[in-house]
PDB file of N, CA and C in Angstrom:
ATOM      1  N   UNK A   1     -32.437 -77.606  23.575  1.00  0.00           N
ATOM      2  CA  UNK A   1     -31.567 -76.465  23.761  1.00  0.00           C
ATOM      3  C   UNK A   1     -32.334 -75.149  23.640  1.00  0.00           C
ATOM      4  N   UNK A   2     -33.316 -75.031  22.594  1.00  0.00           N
ATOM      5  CA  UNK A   2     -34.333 -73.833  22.327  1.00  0.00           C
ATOM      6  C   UNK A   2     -34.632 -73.611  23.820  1.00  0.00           C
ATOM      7  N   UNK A   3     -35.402 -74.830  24.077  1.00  0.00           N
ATOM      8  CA  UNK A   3     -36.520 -74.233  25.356  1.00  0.00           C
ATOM      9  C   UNK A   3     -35.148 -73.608  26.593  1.00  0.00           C
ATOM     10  N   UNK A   4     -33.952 -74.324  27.233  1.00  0.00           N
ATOM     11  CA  UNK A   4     -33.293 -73.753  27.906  1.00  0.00           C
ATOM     12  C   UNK A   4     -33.126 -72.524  27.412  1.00  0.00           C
ATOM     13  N   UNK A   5     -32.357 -72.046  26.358  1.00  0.00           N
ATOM     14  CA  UNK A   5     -32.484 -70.255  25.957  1.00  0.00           C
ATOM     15  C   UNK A   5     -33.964 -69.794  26.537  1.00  0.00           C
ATOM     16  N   UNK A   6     -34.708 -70.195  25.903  1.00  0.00           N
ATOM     17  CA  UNK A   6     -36.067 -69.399  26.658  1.00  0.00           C
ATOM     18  C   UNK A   6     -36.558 -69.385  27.481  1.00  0.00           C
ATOM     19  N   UNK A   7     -36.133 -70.171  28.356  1.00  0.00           N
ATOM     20  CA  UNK A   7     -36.699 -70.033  29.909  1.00  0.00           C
ATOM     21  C   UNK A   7     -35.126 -68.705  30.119  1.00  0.00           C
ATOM     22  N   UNK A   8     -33.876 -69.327  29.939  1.00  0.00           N
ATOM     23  CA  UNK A   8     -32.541 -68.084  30.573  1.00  0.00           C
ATOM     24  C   UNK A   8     -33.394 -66.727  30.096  1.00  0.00           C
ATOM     25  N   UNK A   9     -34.572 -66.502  29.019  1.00  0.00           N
ATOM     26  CA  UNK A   9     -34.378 -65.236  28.788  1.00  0.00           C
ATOM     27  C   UNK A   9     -35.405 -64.763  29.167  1.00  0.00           C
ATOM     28  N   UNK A  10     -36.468 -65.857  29.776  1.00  0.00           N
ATOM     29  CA  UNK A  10     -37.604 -65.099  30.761  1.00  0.00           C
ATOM     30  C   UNK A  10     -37.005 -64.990  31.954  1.00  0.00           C
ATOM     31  N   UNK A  11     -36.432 -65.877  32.895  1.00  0.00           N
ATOM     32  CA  UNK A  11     -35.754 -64.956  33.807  1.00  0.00           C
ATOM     33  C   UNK A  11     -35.112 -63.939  33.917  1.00  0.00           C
ATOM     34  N   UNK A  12     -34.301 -63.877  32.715  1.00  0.00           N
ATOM     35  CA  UNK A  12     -33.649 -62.061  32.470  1.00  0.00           C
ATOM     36  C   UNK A  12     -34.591 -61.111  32.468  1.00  0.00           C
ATOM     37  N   UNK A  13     -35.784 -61.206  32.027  1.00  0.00           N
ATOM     38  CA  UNK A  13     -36.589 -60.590  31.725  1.00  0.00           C
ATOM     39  C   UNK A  13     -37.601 -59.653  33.271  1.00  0.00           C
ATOM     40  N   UNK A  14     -37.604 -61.346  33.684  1.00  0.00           N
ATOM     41  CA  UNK A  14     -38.385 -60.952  35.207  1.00  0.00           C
ATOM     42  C   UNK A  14     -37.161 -60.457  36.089  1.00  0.00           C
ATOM     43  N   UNK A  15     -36.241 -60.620  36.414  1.00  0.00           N
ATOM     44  CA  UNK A  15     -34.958 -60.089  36.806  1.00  0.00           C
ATOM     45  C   UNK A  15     -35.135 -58.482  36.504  1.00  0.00           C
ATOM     46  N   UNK A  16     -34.896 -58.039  35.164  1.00  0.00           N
ATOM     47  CA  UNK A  16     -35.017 -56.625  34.546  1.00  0.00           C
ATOM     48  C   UNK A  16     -36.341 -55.991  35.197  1.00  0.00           C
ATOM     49  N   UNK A  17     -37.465 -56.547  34.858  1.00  0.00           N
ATOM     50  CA  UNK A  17     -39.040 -55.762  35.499  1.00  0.00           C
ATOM     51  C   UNK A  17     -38.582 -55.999  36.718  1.00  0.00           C
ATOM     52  N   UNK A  18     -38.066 -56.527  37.521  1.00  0.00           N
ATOM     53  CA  UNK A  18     -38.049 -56.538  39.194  1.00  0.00           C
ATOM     54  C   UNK A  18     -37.222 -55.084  39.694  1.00  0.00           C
ATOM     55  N   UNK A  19     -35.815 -54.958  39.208  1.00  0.00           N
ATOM     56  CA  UNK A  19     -35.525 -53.972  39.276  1.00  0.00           C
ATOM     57  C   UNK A  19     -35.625 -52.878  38.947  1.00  0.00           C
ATOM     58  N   UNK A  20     -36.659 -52.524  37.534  1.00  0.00           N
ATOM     59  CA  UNK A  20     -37.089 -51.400  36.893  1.00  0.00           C
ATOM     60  C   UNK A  20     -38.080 -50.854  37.709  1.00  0.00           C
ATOM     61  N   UNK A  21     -38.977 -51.921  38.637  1.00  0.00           N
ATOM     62  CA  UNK A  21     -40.462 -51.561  39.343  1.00  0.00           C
ATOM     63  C   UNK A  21     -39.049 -50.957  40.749  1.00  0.00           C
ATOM     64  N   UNK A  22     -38.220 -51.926  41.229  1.00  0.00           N
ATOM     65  CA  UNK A  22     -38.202 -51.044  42.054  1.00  0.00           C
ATOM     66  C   UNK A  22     -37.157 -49.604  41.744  1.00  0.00           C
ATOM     67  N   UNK A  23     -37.015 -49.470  41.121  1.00  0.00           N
ATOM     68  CA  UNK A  23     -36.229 -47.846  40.889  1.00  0.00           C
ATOM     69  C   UNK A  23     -37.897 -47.095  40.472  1.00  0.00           C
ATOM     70  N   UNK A  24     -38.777 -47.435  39.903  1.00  0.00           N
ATOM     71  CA  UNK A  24     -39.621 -46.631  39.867  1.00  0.00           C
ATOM     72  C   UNK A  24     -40.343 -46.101  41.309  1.00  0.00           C
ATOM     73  N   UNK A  25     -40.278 -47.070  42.176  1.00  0.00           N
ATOM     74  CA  UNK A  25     -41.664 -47.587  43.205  1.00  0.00           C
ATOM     75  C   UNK A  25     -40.378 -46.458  44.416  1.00  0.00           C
ATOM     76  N   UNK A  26     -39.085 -46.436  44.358  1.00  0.00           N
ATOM     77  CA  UNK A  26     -38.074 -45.598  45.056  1.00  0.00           C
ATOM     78  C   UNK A  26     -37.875 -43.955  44.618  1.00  0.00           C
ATOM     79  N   UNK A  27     -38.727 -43.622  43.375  1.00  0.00           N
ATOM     80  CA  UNK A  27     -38.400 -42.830  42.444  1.00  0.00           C
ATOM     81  C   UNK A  27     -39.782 -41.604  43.188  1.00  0.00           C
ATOM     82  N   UNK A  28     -40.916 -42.633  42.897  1.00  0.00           N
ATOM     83  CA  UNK A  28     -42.076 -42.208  43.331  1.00  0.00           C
ATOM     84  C   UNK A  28     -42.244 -41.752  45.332  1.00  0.00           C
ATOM     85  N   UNK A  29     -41.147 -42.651  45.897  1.00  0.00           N
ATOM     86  CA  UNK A  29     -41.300 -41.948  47.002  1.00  0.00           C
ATOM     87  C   UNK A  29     -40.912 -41.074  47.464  1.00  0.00           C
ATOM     88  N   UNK A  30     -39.611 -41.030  46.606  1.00  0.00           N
ATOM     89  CA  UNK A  30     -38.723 -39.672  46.819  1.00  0.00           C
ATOM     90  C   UNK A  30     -37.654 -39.753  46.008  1.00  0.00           C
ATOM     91  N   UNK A  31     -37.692 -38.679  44.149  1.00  0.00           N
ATOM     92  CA  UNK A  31     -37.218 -39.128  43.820  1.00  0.00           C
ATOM     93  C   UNK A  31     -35.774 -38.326  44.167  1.00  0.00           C
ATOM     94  N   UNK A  32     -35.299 -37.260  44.294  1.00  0.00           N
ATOM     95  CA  UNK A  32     -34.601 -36.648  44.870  1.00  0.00           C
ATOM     96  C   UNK A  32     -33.323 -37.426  45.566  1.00  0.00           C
ATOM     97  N   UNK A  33     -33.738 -38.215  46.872  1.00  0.00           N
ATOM     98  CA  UNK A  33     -32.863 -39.211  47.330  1.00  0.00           C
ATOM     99  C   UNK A  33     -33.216 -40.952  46.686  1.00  0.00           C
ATOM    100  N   UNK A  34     -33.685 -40.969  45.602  1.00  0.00           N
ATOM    101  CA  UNK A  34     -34.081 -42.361  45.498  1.00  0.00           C
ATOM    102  C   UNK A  34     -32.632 -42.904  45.121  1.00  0.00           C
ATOM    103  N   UNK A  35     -31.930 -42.033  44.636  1.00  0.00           N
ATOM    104  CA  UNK A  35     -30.459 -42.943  44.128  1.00  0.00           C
ATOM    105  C   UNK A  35     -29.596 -43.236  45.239  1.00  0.00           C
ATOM    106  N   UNK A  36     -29.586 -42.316  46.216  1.00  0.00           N
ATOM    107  CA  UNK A  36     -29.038 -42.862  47.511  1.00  0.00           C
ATOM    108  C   UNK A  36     -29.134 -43.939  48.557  1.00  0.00           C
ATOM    109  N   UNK A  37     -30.838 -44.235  48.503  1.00  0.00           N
ATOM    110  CA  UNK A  37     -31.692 -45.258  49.065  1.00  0.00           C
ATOM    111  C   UNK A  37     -31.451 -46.158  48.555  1.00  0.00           C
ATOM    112  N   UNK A  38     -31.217 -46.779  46.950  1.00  0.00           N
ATOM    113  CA  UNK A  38     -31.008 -47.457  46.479  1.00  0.00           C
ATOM    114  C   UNK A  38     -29.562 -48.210  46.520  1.00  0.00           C
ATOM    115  N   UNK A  39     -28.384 -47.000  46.598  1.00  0.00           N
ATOM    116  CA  UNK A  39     -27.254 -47.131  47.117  1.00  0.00           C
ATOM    117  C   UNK A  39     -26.872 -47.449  48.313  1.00  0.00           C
ATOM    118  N   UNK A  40     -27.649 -46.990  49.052  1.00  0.00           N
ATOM    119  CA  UNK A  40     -27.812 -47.401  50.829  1.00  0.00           C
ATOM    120  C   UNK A  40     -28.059 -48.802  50.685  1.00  0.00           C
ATOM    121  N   UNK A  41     -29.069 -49.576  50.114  1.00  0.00           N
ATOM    122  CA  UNK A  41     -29.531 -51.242  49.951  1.00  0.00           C
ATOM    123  C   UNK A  41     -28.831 -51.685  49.552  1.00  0.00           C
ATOM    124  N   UNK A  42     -27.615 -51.576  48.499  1.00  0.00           N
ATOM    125  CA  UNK A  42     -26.420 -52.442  48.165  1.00  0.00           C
ATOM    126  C   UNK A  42     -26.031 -52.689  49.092  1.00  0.00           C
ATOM    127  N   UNK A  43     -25.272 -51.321  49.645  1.00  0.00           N
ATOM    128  CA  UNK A  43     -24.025 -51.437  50.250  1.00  0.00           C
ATOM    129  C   UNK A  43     -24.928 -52.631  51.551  1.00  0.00           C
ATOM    130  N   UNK A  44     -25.698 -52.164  52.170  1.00  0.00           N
ATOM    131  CA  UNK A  44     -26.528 -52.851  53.474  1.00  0.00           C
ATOM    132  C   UNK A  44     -26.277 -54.959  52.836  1.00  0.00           C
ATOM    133  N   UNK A  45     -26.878 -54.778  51.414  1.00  0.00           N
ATOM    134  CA  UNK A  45     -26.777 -56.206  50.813  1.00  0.00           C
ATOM    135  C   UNK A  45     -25.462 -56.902  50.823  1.00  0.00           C
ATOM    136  N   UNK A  46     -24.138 -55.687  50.598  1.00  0.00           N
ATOM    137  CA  UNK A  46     -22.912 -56.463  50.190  1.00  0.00           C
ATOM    138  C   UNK A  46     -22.537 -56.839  51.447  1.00  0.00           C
ATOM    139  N   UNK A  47     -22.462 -55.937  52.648  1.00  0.00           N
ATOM    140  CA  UNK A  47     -21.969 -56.314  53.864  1.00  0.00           C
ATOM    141  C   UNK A  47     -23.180 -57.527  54.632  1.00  0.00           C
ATOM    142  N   UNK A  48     -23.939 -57.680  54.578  1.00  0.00           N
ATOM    143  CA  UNK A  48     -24.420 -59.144  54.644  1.00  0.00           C
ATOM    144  C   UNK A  48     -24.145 -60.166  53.512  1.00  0.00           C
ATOM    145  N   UNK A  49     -22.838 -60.267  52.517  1.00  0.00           N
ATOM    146  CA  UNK A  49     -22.770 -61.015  51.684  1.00  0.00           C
ATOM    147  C   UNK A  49     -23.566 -61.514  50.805  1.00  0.00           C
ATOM    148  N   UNK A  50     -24.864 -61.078  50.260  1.00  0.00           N
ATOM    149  CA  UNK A  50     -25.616 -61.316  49.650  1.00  0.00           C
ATOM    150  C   UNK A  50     -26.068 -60.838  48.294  1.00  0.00           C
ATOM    151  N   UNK A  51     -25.004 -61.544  47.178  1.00  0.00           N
ATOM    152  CA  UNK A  51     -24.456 -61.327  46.009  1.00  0.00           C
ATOM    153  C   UNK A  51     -25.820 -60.845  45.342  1.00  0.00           C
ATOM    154  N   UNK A  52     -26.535 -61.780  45.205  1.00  0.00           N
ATOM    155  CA  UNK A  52     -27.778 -61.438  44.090  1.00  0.00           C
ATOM    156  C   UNK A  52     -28.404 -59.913  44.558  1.00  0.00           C
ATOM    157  N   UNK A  53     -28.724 -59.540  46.102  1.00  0.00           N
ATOM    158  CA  UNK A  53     -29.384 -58.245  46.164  1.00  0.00           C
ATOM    159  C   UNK A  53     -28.369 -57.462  45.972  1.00  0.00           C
ATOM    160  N   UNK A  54     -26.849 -57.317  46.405  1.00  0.00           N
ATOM    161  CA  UNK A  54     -26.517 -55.913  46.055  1.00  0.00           C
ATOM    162  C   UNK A  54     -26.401 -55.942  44.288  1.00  0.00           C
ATOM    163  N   UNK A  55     -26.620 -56.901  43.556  1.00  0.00           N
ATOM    164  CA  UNK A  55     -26.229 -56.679  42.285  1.00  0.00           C
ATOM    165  C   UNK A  55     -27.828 -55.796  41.787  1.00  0.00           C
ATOM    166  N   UNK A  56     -29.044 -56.676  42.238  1.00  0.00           N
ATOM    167  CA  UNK A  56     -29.814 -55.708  42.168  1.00  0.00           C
ATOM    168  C   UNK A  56     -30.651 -54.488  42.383  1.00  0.00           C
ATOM    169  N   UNK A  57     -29.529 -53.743  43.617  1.00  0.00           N
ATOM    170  CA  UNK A  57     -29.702 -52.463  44.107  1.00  0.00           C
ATOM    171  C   UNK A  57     -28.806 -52.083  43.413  1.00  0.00           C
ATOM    172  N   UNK A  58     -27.696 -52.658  42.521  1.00  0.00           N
ATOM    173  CA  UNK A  58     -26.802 -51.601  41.678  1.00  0.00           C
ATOM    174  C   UNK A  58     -27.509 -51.292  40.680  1.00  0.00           C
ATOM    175  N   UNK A  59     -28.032 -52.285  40.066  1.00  0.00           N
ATOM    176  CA  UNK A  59     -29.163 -51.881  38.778  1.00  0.00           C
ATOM    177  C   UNK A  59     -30.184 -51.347  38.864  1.00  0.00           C
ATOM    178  N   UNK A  60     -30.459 -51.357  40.099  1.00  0.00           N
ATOM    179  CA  UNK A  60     -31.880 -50.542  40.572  1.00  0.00           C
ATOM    180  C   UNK A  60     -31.134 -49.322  40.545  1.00  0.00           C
ATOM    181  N   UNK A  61     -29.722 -48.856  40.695  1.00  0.00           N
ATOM    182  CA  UNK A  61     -29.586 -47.327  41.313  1.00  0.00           C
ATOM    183  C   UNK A  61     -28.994 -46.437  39.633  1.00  0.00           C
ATOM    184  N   UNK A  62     -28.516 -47.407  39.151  1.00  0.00           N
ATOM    185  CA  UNK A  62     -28.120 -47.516  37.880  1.00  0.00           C
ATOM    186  C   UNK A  62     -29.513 -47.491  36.956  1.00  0.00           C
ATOM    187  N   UNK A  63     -30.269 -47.682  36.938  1.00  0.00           N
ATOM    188  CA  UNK A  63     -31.977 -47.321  36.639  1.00  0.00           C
ATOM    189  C   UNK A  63     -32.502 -45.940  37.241  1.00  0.00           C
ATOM    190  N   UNK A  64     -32.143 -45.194  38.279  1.00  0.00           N
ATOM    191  CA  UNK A  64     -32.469 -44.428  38.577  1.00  0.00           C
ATOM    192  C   UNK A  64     -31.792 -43.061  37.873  1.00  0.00           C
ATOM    193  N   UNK A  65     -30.207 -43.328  38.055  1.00  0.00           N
ATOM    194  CA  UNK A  65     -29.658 -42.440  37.256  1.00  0.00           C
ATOM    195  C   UNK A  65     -29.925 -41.736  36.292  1.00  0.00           C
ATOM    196  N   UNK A  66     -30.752 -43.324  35.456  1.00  0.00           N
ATOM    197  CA  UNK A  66     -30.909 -42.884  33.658  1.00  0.00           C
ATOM    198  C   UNK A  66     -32.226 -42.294  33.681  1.00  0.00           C
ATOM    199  N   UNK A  67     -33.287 -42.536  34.768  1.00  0.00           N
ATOM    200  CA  UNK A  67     -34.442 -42.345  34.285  1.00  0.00           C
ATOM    201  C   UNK A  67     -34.956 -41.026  34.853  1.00  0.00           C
ATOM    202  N   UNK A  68     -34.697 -40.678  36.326  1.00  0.00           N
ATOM    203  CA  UNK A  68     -34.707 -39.572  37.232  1.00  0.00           C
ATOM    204  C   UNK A  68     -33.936 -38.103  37.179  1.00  0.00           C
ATOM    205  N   UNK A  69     -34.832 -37.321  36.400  1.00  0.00           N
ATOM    206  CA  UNK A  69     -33.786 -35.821  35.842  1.00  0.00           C
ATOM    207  C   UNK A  69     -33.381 -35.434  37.254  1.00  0.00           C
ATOM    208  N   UNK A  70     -34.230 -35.627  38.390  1.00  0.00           N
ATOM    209  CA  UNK A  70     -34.222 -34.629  39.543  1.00  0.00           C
ATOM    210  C   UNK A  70     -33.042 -35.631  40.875  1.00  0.00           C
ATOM    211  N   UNK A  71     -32.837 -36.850  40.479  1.00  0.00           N
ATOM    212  CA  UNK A  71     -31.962 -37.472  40.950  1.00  0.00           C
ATOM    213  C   UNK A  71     -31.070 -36.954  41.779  1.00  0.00           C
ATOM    214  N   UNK A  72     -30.211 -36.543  42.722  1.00  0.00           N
ATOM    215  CA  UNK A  72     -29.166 -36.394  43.194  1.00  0.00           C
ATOM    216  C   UNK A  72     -27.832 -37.404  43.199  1.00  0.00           C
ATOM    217  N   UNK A  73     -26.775 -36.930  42.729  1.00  0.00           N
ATOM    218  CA  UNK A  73     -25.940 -38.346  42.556  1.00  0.00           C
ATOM    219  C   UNK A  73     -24.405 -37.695  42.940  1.00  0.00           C
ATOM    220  N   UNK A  74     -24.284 -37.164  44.548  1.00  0.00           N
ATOM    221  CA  UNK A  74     -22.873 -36.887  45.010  1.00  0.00           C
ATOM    222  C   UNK A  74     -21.630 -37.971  45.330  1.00  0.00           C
ATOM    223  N   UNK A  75     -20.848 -38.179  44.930  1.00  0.00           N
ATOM    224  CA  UNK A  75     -20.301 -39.088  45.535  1.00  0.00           C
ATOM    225  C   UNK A  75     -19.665 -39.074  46.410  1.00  0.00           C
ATOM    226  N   UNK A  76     -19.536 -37.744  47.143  1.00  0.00           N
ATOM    227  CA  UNK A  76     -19.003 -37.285  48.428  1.00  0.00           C
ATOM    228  C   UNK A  76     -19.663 -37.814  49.345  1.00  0.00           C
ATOM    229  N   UNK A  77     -21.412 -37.759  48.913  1.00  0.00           N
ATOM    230  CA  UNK A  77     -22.260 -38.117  49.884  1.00  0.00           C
ATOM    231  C   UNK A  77     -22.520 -39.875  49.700  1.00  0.00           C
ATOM    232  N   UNK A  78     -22.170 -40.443  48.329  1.00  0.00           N
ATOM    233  CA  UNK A  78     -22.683 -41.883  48.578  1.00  0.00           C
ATOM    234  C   UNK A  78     -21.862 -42.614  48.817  1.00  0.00           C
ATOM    235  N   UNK A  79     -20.406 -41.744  49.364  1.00  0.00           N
ATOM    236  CA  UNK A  79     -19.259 -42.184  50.207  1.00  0.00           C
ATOM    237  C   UNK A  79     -19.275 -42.669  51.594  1.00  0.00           C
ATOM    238  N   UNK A  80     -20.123 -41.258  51.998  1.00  0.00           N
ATOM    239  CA  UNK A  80     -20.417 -40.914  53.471  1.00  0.00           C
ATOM    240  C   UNK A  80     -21.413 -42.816  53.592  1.00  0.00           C
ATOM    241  N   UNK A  81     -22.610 -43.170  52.919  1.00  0.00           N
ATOM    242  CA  UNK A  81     -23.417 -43.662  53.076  1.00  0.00           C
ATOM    243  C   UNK A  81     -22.857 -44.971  53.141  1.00  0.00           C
ATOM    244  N   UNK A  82     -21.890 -45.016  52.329  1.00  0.00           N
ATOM    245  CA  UNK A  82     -21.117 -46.124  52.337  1.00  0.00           C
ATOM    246  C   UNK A  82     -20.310 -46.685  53.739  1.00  0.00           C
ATOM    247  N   UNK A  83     -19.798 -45.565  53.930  1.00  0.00           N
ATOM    248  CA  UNK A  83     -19.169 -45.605  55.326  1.00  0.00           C
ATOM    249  C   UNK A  83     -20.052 -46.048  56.290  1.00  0.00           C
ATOM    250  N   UNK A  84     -21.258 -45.565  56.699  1.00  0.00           N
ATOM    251  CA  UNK A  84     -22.085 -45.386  57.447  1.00  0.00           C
ATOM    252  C   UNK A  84     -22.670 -46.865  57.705  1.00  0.00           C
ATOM    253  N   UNK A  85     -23.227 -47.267  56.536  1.00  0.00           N
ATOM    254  CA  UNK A  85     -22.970 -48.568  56.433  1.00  0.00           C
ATOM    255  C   UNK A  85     -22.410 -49.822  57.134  1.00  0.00           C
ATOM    256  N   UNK A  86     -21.435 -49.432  56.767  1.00  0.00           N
ATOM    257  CA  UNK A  86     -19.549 -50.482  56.851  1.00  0.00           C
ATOM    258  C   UNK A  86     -19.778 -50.147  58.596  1.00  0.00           C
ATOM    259  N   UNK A  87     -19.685 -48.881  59.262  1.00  0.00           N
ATOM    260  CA  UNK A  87     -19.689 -48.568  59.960  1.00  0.00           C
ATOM    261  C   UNK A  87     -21.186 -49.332  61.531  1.00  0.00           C
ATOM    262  N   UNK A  88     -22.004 -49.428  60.235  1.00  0.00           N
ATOM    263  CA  UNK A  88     -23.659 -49.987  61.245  1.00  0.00           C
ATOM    264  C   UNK A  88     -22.645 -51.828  61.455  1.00  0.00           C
ATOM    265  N   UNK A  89     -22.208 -52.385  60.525  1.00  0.00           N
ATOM    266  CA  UNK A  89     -21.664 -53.566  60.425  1.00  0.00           C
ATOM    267  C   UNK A  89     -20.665 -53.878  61.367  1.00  0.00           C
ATOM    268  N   UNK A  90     -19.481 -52.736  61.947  1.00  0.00           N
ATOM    269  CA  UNK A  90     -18.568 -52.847  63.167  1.00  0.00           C
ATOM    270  C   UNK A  90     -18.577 -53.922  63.395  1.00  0.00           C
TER     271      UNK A  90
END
């Protein structure tokens, strides 16, 4: 039973560094829109049904929030993106 807990909590682990590298690696290219980009990859993930990536573009964007002073975070605009989205999917 030990070893199952410790393998569940190295995958949490590599799970967590996967999405921390990418809110950084999105941060560094631009951090300004990185929360949008990041928000843009959910939404792109949910409308191809693909549970595991939009969960980790939410935590990736949700990582950006906390870590990025210069962030932008409208929701007028990560409405629009949303739409836009939904909209590429027609």
């Amino acid at each position: 039973m030990l070893a199952a807990i410790s393998r569940w909590i190295e995958r949490q682990r590599i799970i967590r560094r996967r999405w921390q590298a990418d809110a950084r690696a999105l941060i560094a290219s631009d951090e300004v829109d990185a929360y949008y980009e990041a928000q843009r990859r959910a939404a792109r993930a949910r409308r191809c049904g693909d549970r595991a990536e939009f969960y980790h573009w939410a935590k990736v964007a949700a990582e950006i929030a906390r870590i990025a002073p210069r962030a932008e975070m409208d929701i007028a605009l990560l409405r629009a993106i949303v739409a836009e989205e939904e909209r590429r999917a027609g």
